[in-house]
Every structure is written in C-alpha cells, then in structure tokens.
C-alpha atoms as a PDB file:
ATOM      1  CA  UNK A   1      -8.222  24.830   0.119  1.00  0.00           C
ATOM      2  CA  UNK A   2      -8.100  28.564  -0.473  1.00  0.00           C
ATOM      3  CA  UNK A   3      -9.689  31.333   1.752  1.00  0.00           C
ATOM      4  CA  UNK A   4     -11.041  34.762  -0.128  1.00  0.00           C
ATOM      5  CA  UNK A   5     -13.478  37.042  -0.154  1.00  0.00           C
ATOM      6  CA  UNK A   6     -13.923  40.358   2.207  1.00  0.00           C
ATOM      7  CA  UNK A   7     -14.616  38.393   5.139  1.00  0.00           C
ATOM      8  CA  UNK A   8     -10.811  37.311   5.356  1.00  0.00           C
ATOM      9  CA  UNK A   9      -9.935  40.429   6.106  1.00  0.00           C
ATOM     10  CA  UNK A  10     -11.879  40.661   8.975  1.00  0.00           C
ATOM     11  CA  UNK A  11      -9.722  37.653  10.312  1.00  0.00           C
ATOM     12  CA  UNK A  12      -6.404  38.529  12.203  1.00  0.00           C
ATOM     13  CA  UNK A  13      -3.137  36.703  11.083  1.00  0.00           C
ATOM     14  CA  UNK A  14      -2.831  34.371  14.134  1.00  0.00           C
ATOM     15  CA  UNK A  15      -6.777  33.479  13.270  1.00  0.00           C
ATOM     16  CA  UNK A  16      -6.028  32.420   9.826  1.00  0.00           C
ATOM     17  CA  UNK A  17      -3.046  30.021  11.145  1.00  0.00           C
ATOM     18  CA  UNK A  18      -5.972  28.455  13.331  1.00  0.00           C
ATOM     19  CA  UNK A  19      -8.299  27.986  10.601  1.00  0.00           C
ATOM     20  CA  UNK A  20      -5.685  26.533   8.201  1.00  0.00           C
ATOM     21  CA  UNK A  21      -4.147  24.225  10.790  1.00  0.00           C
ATOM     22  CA  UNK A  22      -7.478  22.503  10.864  1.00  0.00           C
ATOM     23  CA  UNK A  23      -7.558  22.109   6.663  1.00  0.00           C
ATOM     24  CA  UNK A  24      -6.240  18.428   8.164  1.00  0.00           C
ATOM     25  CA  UNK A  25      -9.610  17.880   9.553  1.00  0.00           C
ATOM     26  CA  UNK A  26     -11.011  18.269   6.075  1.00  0.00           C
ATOM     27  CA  UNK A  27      -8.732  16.412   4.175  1.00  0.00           C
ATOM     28  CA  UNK A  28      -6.888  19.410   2.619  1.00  0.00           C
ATOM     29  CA  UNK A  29      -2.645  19.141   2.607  1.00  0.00           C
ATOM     30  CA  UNK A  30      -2.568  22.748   2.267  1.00  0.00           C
ATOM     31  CA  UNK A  31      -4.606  25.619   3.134  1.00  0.00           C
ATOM     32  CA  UNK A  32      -3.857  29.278   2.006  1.00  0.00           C
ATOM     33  CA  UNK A  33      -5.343  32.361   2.590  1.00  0.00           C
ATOM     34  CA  UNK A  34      -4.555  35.623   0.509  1.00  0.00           C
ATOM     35  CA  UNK A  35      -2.254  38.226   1.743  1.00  0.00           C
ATOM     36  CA  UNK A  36      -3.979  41.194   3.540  1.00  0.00           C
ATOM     37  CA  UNK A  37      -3.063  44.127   6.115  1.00  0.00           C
ATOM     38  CA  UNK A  38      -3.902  42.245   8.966  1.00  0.00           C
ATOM     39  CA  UNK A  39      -0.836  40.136   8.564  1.00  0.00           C
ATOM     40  CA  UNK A  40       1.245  43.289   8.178  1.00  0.00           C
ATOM     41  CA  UNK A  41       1.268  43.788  11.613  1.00  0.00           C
ATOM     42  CA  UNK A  42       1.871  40.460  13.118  1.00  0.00           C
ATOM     43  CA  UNK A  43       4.855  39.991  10.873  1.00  0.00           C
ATOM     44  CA  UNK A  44       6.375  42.820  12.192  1.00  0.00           C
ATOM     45  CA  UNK A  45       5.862  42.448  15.784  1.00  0.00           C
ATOM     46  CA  UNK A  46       7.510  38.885  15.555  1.00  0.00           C
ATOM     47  CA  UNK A  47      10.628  40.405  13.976  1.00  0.00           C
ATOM     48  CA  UNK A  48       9.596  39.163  10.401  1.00  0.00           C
ATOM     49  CA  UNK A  49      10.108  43.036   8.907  1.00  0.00           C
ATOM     50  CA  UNK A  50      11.812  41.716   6.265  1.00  0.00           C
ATOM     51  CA  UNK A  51       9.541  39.280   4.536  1.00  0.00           C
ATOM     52  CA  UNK A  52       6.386  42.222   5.444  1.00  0.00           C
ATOM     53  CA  UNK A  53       8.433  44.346   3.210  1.00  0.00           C
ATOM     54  CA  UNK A  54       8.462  42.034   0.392  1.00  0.00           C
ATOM     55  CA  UNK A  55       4.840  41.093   1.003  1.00  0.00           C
ATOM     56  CA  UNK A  56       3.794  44.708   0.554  1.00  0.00           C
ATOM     57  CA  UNK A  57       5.929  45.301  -2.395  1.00  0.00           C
ATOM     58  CA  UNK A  58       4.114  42.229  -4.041  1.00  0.00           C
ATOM     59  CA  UNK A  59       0.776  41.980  -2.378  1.00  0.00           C
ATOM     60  CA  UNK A  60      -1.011  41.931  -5.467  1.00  0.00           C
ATOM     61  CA  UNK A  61       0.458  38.850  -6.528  1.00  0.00           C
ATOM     62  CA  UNK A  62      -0.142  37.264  -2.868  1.00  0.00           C
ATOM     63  CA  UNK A  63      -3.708  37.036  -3.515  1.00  0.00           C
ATOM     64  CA  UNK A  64      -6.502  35.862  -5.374  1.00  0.00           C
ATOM     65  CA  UNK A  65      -6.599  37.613  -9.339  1.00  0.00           C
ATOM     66  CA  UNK A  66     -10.033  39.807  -9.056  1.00  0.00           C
ATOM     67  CA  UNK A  67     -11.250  37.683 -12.018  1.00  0.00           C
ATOM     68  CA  UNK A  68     -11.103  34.850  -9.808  1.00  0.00           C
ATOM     69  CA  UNK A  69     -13.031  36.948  -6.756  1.00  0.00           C
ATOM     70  CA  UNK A  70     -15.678  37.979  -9.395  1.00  0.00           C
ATOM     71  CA  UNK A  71     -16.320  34.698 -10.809  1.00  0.00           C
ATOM     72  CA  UNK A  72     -14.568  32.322  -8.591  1.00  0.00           C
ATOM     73  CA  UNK A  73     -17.291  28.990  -9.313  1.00  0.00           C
ATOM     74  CA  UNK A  74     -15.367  29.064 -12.899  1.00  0.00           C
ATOM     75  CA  UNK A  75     -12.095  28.539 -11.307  1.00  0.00           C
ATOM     76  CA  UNK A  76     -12.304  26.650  -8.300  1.00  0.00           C
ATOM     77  CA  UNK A  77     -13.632  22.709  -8.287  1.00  0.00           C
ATOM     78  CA  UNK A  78     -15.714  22.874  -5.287  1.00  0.00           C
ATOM     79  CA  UNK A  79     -17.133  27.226  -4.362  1.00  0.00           C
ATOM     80  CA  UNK A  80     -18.679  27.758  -0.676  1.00  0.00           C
ATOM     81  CA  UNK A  81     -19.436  30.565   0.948  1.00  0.00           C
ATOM     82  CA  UNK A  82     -19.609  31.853   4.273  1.00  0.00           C
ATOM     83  CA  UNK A  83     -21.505  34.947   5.746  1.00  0.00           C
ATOM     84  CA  UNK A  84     -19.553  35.717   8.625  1.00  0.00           C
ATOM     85  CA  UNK A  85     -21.732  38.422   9.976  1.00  0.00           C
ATOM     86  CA  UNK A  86     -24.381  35.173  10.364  1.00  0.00           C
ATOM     87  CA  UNK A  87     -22.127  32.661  11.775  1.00  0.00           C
ATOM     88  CA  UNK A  88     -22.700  31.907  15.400  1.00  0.00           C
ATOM     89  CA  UNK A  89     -20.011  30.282  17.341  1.00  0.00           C
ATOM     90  CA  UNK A  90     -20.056  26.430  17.238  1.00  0.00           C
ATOM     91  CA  UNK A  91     -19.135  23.547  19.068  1.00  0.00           C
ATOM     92  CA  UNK A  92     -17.648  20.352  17.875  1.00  0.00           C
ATOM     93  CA  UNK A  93     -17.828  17.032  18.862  1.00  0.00           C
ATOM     94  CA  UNK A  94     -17.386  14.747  20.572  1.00  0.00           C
ATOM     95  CA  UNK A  95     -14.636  12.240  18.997  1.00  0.00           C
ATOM     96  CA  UNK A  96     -14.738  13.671  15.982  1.00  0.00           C
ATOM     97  CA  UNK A  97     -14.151  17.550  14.658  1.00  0.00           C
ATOM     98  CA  UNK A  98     -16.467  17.451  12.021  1.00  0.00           C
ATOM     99  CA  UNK A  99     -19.824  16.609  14.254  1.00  0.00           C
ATOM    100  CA  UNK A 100     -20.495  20.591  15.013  1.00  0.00           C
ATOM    101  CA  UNK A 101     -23.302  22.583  15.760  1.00  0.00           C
ATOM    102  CA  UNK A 102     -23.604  26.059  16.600  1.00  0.00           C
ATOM    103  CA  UNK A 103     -23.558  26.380  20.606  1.00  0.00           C
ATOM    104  CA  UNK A 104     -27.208  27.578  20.810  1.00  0.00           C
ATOM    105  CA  UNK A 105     -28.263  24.166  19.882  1.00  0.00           C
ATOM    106  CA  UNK A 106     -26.226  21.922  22.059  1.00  0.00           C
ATOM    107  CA  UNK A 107     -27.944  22.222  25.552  1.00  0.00           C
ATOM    108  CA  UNK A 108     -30.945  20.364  23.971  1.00  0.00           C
ATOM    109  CA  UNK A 109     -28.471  17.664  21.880  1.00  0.00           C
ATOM    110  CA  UNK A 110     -27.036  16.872  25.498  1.00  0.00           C
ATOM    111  CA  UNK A 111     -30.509  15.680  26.531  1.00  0.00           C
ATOM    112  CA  UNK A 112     -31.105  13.870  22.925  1.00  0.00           C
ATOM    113  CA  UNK A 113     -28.013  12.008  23.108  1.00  0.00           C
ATOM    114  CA  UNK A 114     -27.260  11.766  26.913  1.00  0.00           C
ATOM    115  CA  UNK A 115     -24.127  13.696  26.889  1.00  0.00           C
ATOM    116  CA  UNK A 116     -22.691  14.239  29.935  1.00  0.00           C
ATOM    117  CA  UNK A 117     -23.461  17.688  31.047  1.00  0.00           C
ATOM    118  CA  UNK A 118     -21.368  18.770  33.399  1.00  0.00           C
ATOM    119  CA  UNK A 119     -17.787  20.258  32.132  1.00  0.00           C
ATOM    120  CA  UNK A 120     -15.377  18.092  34.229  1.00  0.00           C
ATOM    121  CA  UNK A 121     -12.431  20.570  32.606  1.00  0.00           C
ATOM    122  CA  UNK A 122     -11.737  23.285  30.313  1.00  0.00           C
ATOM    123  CA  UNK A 123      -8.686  23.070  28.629  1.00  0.00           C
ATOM    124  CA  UNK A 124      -7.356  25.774  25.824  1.00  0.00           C
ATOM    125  CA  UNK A 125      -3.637  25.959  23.907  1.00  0.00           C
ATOM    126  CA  UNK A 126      -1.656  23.822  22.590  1.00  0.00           C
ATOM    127  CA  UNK A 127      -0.802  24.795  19.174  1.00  0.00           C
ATOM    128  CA  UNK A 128      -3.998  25.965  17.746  1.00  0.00           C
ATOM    129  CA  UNK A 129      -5.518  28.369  19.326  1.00  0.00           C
ATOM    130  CA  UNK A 130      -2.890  29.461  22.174  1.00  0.00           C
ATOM    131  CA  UNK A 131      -1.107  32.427  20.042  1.00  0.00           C
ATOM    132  CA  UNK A 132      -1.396  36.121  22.285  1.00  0.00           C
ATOM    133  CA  UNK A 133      -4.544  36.943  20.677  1.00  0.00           C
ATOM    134  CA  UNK A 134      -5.899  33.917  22.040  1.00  0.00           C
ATOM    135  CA  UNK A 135      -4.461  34.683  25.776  1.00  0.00           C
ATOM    136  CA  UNK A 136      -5.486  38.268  25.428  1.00  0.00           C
ATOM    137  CA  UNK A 137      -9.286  37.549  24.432  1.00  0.00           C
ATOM    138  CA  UNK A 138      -9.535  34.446  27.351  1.00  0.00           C
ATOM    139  CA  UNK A 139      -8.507  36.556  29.650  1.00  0.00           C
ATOM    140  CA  UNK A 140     -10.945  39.499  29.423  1.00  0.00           C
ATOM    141  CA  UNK A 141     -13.903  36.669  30.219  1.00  0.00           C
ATOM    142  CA  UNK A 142     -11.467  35.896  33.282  1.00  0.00           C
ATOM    143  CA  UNK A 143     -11.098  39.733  34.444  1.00  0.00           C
ATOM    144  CA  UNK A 144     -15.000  40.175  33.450  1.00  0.00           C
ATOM    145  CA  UNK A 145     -15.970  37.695  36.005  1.00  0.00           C
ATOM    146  CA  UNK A 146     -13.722  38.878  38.372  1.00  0.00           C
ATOM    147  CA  UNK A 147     -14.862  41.636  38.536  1.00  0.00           C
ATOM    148  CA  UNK A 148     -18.464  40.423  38.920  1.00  0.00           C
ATOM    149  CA  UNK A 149     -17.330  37.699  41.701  1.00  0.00           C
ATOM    150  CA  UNK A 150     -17.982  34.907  39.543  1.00  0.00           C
ATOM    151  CA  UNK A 151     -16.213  32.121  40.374  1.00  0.00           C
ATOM    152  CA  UNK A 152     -14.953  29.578  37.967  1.00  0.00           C
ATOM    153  CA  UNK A 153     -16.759  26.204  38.257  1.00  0.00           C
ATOM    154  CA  UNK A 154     -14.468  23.540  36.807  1.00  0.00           C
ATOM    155  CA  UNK A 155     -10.781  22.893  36.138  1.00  0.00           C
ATOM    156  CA  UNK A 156      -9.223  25.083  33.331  1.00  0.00           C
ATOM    157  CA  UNK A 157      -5.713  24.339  32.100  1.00  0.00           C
ATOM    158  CA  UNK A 158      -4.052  26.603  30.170  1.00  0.00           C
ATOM    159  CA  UNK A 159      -0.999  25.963  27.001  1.00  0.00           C
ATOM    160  CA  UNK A 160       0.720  28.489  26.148  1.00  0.00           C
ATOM    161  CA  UNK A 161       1.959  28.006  22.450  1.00  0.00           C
ATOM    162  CA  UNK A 162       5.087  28.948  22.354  1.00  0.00           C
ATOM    163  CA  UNK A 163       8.379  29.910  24.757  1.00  0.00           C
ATOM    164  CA  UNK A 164       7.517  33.718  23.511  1.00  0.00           C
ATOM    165  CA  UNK A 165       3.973  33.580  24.063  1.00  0.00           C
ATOM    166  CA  UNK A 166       4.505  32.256  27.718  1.00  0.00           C
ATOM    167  CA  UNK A 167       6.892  34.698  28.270  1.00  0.00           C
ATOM    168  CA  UNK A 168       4.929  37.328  26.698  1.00  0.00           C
ATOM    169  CA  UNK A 169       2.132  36.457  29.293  1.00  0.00           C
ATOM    170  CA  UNK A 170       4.565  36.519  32.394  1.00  0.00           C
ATOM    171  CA  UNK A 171       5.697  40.254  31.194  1.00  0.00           C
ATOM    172  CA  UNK A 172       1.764  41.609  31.211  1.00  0.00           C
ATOM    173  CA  UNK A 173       0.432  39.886  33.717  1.00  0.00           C
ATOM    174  CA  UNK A 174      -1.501  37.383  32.363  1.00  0.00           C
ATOM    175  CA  UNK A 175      -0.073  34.342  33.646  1.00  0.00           C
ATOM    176  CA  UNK A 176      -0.535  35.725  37.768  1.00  0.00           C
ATOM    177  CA  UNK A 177      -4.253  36.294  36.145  1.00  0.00           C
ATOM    178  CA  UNK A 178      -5.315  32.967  35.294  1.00  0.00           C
ATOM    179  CA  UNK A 179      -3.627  31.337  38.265  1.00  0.00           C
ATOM    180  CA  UNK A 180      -5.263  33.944  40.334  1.00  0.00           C
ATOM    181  CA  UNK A 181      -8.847  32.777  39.040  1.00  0.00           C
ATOM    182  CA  UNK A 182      -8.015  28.489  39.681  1.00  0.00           C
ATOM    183  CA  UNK A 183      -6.512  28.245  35.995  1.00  0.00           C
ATOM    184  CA  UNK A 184      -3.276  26.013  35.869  1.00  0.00           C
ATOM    185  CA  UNK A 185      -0.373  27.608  33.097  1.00  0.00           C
ATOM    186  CA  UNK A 186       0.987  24.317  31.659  1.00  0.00           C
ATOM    187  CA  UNK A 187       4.066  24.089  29.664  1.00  0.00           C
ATOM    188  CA  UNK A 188       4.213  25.591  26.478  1.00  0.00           C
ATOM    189  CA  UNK A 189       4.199  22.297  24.175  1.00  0.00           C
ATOM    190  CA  UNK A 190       1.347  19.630  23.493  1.00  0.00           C
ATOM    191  CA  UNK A 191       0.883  18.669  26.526  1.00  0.00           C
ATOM    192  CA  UNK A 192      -3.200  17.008  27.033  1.00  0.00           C
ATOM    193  CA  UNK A 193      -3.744  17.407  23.254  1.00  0.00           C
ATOM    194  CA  UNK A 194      -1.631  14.357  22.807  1.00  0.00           C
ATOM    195  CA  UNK A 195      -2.496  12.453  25.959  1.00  0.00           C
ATOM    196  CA  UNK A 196       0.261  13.706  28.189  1.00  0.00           C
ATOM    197  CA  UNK A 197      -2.455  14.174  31.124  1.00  0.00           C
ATOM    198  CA  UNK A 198      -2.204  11.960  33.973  1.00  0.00           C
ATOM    199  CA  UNK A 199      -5.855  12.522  35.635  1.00  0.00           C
ATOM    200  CA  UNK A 200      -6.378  12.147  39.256  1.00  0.00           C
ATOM    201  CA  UNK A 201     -10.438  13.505  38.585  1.00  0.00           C
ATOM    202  CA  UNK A 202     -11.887  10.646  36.485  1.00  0.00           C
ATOM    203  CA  UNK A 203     -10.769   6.838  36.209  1.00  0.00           C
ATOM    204  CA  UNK A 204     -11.036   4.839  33.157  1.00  0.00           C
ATOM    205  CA  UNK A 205     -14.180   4.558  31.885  1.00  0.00           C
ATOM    206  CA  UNK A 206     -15.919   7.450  34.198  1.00  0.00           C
ATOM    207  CA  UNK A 207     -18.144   8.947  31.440  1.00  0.00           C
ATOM    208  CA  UNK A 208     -17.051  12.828  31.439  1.00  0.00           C
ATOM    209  CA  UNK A 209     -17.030  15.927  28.984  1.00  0.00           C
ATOM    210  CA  UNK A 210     -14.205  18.275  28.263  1.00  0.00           C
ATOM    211  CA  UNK A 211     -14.166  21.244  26.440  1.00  0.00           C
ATOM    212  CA  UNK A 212     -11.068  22.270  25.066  1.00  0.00           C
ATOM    213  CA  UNK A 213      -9.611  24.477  22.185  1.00  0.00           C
ATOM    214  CA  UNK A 214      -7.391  22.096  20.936  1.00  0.00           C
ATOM    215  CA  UNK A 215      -7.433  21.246  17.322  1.00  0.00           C
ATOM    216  CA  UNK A 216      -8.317  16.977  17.438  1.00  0.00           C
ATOM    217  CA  UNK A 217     -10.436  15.110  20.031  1.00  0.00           C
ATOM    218  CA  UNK A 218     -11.006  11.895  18.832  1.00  0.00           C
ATOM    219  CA  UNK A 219     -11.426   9.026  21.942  1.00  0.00           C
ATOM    220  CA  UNK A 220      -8.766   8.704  24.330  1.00  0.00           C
ATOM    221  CA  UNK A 221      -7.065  10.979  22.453  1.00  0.00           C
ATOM    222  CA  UNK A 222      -6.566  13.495  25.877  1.00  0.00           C
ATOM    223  CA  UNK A 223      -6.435  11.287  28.907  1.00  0.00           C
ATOM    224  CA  UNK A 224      -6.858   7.606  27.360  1.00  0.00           C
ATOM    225  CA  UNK A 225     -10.335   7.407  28.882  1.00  0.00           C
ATOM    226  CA  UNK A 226     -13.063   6.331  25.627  1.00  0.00           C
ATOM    227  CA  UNK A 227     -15.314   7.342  27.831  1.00  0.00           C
ATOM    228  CA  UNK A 228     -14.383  10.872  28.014  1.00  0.00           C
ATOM    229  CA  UNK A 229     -16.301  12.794  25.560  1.00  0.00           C
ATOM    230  CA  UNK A 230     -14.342  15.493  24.307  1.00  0.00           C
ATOM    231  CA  UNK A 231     -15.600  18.804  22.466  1.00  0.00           C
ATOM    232  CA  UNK A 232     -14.010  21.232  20.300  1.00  0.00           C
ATOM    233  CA  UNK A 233     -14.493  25.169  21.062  1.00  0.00           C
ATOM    234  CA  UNK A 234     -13.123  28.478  20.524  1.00  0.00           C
ATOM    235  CA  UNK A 235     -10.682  29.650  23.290  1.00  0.00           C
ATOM    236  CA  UNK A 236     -13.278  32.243  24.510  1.00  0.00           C
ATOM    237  CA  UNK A 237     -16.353  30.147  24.212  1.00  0.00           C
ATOM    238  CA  UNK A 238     -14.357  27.366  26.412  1.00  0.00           C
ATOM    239  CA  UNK A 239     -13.052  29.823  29.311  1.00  0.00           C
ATOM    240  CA  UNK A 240     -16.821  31.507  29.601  1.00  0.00           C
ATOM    241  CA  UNK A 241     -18.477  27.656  29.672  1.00  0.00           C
ATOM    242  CA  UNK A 242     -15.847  27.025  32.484  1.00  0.00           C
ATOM    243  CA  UNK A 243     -17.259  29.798  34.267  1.00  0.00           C
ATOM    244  CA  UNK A 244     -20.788  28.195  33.512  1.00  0.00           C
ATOM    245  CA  UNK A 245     -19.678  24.423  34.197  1.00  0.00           C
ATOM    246  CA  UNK A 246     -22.274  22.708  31.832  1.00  0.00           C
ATOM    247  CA  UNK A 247     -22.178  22.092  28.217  1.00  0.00           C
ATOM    248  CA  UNK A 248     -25.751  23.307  28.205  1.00  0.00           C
ATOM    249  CA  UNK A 249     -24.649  26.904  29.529  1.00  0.00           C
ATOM    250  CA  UNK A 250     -24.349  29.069  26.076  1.00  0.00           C
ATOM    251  CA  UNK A 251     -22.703  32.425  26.859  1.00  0.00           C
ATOM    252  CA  UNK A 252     -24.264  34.018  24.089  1.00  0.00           C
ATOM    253  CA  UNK A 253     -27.513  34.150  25.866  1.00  0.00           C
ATOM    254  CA  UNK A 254     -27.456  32.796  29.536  1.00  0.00           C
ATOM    255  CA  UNK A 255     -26.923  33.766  32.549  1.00  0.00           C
ATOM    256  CA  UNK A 256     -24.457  33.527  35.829  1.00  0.00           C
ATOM    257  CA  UNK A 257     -25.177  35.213  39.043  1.00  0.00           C
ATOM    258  CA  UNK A 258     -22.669  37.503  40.705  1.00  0.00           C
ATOM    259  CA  UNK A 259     -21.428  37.908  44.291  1.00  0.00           C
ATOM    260  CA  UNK A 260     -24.648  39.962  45.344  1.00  0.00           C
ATOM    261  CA  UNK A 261     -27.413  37.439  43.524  1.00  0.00           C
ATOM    262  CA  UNK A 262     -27.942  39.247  40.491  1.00  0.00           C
ATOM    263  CA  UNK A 263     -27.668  38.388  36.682  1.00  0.00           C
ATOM    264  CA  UNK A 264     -24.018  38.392  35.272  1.00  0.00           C
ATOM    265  CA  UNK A 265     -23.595  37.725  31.292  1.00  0.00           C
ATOM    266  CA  UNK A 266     -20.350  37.872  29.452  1.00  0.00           C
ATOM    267  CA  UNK A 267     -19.972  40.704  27.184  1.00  0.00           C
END
C-alpha cells in the first residue's frame, strides 16, 4: 500500500509510522509513504542526520513520479482517496479494527447494539501511537482539564514507546503530569496490548469497554476477558473520553462541567 497525494504532507513523520504499522490490519506486508519535509525534522532530532542528508539530496526519487500523482488510477491496481479536511475522527471496534465509525455516530450504536457504555479504562502506547507527539498532544487535554477542574473519570494507563520517549517525558515534565491527574506511566514495552494486564477491576466474563490506542483489540486480546469489549481510538480522542467516562461522550461536540458548574469542552 502506498500513501500520496498533498494530504501526506500534512501528516508528521511519527503519524505516518502509525498509519503504516496498521497496513497489517488491511492485509498489506508493506506500507510506504513518499518522502516529504516533515520527516526532515524527526530524522534529525533522533540523531539520523546522516540518512536526512541523503534523503534531501535524493528526495525526488523518494517519492511518487508526478505522472503517477496526475494519473495515479493507470498505475496503481486498486486508487482511493481521502479528503482529509472531511475526515472526522473515528472509533474502531470492538474485536476487530476494521468495524469503525466516525465517533459522532457511536453514542447511538451503543444503544443499537448494547455496548457497554461506561469506559471501565483508557489505555494509550504501546508501540503505535506512544511516540512524543503522541505524549505531547495527550497531555494538553490533561493540562486543559486541569485547568478547568475536571477530573478524570476512569482509569488511564499510559506506555511510553520507547526507553527515549519515557525518558524524554521524565526531562519535561510530562510523566509528574499524568500521574498528577490519576494516569499510571507503565513500562515502556507492550505491556496490556499483548495481555500482560493482571486486572483487579473486572473478573472474567464482567462485560466492560476499553478504549485504548493500541494498534489490535481482538477478544481477550488485553486482559483475557471475551467479554471485554475493546475499542480502537486516537491517543487524544481516548485521554478526552477518559475525562468523559462513556463511550457515548464525543469530545468533538459535548460537554463536561468544571469545578464552578459550568460548561467545559476540549479545545
């Protein structure tokens, strides 16, 4: 599967790893995306200088040929296209990644399908969405409701992706941040995206929904419960439904109430 178009651009580096690591989901055994500027920078800060210099000395033959771009349903087998200025954040799920809807339509497909509604915990990391960008973005929703005296309303767990990320998020801060707001900073490796969660919340067969960022969820895939229905989400979309505590809250368009009564909505 190949990425183009002007929307990639738009896309940082770490984004395009997330969106490649789940070509699996698809079927696809490899997943590219064209060279751009917004890798430039990420190569560099993780001491990659060298290969940034050879990408820019060869950049045009790291992407697509503009023939292709102009005409690309001659080249490729299969053409679809995205409008990213349209696409609304989505939510995937449960047992499978490919069952997704976009997150304004879920509160009423909880009642349709008897979901379990309330968000018995948030979990993001592991090695798909958990690089700094991800940290960075989560934890503005965190200071945001902070700031507002919203408190969280379920379990969040946090996986750092890497020894440098976790490190990285001890230096600024961030770490103190989310244990500050209830969050618990797990180790940096797979940790509940492979089942290594020993739950003291929910016995076997307790029907329950998570939310996590993780990158599979089919059953008993987390915590060995197949009554646990897990969901798929963005990092930011999971930390601001924590805050919410339903899988009927949507972010986008709902409302919490701060300390002093009055309507709080994530920016």
């Amino acid at each position: 599967v190949e990425y183009f178009g002007p929307g990639t651009k738009s896309i940082s580096c770490t984004g395009k790893a997330t969106i490649t690591n789940m070509g699996a989901e698809i079927g696809a055994t490899t997943s590219t995306f064209g060279y751009d500027e917004n890798m430039l920078p990420y190569l560099r800060a993780t001491d990659r200088g060298a290969i940034a210099d050879l990408c820019e000395q060869y950049a045009e033959h790291l992407q697509s040929d503009p023939s292709v771009q102009n005409d690309p349903e001659k080249y490729y087998d299969e053409y679809y296209e995205i409008d990213l200025s349209t696409l609304e954040p989505h939510i995937v799920g449960p047992h499978t990644p490919d069952l997704g809807r976009p997150v304004s339509a879920m509160s009423s497909e909880v009642d349709q399908k008897g979901y379990a509604e309330p968000i018995s915990a948030a979990l993001i990391g592991s090695c798909t969405n958990s690089s700094y960008e991800d940290m960075t973005r989560s934890i503005s929703l965190v200071r945001q409701a902070k700031k507002a005296g919203v408190p969280i309303k379920t379990s969040l767990l946090v996986t750092p992706g890497s020894e440098t990320i976790y490190q990285t998020i001890i230096r600024d801060g961030i770490l103190k941040e989310f244990e500050d707001a209830g969050a618990t900073v797990l180790a940096n490796a797979c940790g509940p995206c492979i089942g290594q969660w020993k739950r003291d919340d929910m016995k076997k067969g307790d029907k329950n929904s998570i939310l996590t960022s993780y990158n599979r969820n089919f059953a008993k895939r987390n915590d060995g419960n197949p009554e646990t229905l897990g969901f798929i989400s963005s990092p930011e979309l999971v930390v601001a439904m924590a805050f919410g505590g339903s899988m009927k809250f949507n972010p986008m368009t709902d409302s919490l109430k701060d300390k002093d009564g009055n309507d709080f909505k994530f920016e």
